[in-house]
N, C-alpha and C. Protein backbone atom coordinates (compact mmCIF):
# COMPACT_ATOMS: atom_id res chain seq x y z
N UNK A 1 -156.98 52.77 -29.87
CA UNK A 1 -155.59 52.62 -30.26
C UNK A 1 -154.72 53.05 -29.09
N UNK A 2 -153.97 52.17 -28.84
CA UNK A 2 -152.97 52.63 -27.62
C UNK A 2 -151.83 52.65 -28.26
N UNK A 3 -150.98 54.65 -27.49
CA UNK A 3 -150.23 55.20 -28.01
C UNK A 3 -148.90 54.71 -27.02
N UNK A 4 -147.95 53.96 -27.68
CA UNK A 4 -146.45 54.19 -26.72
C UNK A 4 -145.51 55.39 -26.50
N UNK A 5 -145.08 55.48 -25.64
CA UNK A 5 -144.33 56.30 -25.39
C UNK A 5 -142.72 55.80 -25.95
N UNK A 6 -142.58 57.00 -26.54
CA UNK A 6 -140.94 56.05 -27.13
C UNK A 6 -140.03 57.04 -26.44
N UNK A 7 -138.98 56.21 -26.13
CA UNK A 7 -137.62 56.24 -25.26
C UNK A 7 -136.46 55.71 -26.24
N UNK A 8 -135.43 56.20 -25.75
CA UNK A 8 -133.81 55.91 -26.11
C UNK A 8 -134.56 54.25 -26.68
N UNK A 9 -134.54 53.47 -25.03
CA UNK A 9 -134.97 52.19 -25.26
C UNK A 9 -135.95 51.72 -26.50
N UNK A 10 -136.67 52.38 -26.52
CA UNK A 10 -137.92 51.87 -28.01
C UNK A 10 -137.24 52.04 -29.18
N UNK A 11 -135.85 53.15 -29.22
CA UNK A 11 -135.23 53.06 -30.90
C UNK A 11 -134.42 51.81 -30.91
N UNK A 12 -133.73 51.81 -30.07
CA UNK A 12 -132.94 50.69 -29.86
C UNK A 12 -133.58 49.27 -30.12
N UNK A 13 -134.71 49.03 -29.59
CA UNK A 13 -135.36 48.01 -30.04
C UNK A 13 -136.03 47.53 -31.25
N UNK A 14 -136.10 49.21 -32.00
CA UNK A 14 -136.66 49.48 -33.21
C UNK A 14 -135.59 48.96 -34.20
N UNK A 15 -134.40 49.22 -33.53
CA UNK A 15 -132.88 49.36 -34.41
C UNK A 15 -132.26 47.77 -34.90
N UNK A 16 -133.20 46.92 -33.64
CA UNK A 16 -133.02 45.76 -33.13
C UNK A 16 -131.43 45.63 -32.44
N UNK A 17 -131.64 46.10 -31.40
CA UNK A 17 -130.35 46.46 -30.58
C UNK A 17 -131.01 46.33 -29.01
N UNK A 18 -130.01 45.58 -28.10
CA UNK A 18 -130.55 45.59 -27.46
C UNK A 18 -130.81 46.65 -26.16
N UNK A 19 -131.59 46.71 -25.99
CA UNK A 19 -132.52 48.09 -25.04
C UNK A 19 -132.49 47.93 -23.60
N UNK A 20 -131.74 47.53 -22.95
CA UNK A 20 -132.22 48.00 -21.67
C UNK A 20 -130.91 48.64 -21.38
N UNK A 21 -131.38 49.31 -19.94
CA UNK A 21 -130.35 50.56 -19.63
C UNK A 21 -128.71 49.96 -19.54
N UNK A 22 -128.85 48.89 -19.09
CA UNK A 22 -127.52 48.44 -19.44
C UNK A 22 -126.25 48.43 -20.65
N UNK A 23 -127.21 47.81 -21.18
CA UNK A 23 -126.76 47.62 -22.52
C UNK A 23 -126.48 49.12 -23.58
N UNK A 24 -127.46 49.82 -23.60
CA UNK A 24 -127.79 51.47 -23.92
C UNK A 24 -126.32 52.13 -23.68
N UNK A 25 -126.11 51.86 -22.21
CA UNK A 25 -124.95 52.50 -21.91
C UNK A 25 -123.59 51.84 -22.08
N UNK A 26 -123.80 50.62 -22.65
CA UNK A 26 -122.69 50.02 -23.18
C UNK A 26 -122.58 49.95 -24.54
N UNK A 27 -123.24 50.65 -25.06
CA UNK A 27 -123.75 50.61 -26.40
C UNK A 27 -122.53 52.22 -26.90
N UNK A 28 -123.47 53.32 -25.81
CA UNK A 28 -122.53 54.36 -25.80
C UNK A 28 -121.53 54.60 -25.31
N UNK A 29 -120.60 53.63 -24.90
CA UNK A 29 -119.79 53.46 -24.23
C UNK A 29 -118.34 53.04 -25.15
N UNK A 30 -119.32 52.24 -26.20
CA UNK A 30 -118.08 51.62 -26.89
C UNK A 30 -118.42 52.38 -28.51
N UNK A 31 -119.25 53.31 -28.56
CA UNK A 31 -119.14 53.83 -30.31
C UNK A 31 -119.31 55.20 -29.70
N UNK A 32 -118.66 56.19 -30.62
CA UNK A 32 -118.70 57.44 -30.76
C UNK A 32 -118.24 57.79 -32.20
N UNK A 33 -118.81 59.22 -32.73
CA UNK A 33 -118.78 59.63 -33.91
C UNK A 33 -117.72 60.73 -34.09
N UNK A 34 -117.10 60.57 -35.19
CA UNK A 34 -116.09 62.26 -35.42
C UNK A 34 -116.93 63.22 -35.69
N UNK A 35 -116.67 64.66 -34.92
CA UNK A 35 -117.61 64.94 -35.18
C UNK A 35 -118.37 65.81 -36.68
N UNK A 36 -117.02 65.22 -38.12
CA UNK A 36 -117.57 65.14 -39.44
C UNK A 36 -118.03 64.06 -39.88
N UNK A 37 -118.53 62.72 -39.17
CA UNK A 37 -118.96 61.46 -39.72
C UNK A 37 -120.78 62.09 -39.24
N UNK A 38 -121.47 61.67 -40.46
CA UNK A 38 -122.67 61.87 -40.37
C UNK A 38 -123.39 60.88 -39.88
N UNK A 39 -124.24 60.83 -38.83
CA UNK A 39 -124.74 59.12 -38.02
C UNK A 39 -124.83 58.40 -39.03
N UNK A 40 -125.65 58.74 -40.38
CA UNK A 40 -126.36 57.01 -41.09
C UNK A 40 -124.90 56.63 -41.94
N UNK A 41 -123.54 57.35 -41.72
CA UNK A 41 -122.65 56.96 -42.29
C UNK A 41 -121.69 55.95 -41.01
N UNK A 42 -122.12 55.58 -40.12
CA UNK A 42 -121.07 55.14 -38.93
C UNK A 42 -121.05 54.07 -39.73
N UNK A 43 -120.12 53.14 -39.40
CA UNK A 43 -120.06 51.76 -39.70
C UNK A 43 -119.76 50.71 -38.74
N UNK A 44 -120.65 51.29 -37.47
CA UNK A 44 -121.30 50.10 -37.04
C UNK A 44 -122.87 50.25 -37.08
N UNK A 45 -123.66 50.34 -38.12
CA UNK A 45 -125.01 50.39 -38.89
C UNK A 45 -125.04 49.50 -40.03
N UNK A 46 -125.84 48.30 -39.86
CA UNK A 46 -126.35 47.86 -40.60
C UNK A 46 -127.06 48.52 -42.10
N UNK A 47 -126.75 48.03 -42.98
CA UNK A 47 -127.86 48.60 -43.79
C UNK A 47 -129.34 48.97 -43.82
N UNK A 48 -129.52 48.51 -43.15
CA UNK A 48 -131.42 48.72 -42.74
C UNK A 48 -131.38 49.30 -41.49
N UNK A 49 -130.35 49.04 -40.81
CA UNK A 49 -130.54 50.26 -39.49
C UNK A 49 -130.46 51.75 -39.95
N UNK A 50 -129.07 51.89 -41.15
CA UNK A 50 -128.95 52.93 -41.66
C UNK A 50 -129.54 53.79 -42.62
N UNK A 51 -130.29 52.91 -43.37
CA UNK A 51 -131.70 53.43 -44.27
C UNK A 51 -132.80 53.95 -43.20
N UNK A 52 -133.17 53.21 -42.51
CA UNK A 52 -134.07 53.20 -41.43
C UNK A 52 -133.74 55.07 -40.70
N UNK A 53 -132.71 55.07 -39.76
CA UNK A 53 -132.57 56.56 -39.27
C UNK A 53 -131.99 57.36 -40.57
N UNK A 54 -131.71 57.40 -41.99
CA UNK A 54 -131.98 57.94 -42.51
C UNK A 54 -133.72 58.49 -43.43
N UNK A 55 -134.38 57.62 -43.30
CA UNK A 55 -135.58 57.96 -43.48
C UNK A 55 -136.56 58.86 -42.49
N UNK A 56 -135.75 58.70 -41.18
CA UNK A 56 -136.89 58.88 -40.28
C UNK A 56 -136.34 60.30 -39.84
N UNK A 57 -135.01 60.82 -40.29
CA UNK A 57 -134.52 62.20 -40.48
C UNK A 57 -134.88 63.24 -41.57
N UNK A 58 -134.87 62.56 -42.72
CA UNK A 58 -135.20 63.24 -43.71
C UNK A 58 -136.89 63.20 -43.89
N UNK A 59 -137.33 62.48 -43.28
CA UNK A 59 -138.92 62.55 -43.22
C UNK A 59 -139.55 63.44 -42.28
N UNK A 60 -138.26 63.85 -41.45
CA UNK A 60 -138.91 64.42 -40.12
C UNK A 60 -140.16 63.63 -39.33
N UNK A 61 -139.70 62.63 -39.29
CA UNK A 61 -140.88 61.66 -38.75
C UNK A 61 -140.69 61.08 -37.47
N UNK A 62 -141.79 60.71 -37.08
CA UNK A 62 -141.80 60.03 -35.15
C UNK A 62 -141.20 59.73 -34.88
N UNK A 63 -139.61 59.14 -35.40
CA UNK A 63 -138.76 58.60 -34.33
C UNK A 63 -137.67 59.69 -34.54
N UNK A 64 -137.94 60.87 -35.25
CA UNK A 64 -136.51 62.05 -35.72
C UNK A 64 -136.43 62.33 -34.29
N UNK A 65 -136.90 62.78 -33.14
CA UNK A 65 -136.40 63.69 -32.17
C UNK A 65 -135.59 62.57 -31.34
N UNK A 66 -135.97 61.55 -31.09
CA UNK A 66 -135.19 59.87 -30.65
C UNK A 66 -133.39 60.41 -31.51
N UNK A 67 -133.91 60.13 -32.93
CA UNK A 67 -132.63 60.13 -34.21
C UNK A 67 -131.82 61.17 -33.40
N UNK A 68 -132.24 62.42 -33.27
CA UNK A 68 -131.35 63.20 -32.98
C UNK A 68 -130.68 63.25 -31.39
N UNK A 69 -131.31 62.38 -30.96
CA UNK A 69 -130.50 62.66 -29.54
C UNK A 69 -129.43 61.28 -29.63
N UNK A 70 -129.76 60.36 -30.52
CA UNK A 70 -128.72 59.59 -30.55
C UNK A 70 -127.97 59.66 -31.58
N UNK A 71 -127.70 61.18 -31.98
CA UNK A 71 -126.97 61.61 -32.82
C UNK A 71 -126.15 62.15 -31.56
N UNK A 72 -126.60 63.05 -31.27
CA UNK A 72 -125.81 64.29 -30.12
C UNK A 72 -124.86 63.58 -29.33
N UNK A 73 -126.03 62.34 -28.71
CA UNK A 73 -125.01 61.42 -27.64
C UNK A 73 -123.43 60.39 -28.30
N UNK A 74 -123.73 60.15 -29.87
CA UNK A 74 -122.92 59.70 -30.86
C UNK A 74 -121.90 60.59 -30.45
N UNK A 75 -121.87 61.88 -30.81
CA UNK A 75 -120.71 63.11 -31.18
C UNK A 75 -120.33 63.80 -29.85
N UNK A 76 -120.73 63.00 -29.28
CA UNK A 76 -120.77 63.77 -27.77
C UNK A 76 -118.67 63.71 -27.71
N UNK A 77 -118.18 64.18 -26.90
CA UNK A 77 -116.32 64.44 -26.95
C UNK A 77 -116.52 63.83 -25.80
């Protein structure tokens, strides 16, 4: 079984968003969060994007430490 290494890029692709460094940073470029809006509440999230990083937070599961840095970078000022 071959294990990937997941990156910013692999959620993004997971998110179906597109992933390369370009885009990533145009991605964060044009959304940011208040910092009382909770990520799976933004509304630029799809419904299944937003179920999706809500599951994978409350599961504490393989893509939570990903979830949380594109939380941080969300709320970033």
């Amino acid at each position: 079984m071959e294990l990937h290494q997941k990156d910013l890029g692999t959620l993004f692709e997971q998110l179906g968003l597109a992933s390369d460094a370009e885009s990533i940073d145009a991605f964060f470029a044009s959304h940011s969060l208040a910092h009382d809006t909770r990520l799976v509440d933004a509304p630029f999230w799809t419904p299944s994007q937003s179920a999706f990083l809500s599951q994978q937070m409350r599961e504490d599961a393989e893509w939570a430490p990903l979830v949380d840095e594109l939380n941080a970078r969300l709320h970033e000022d």
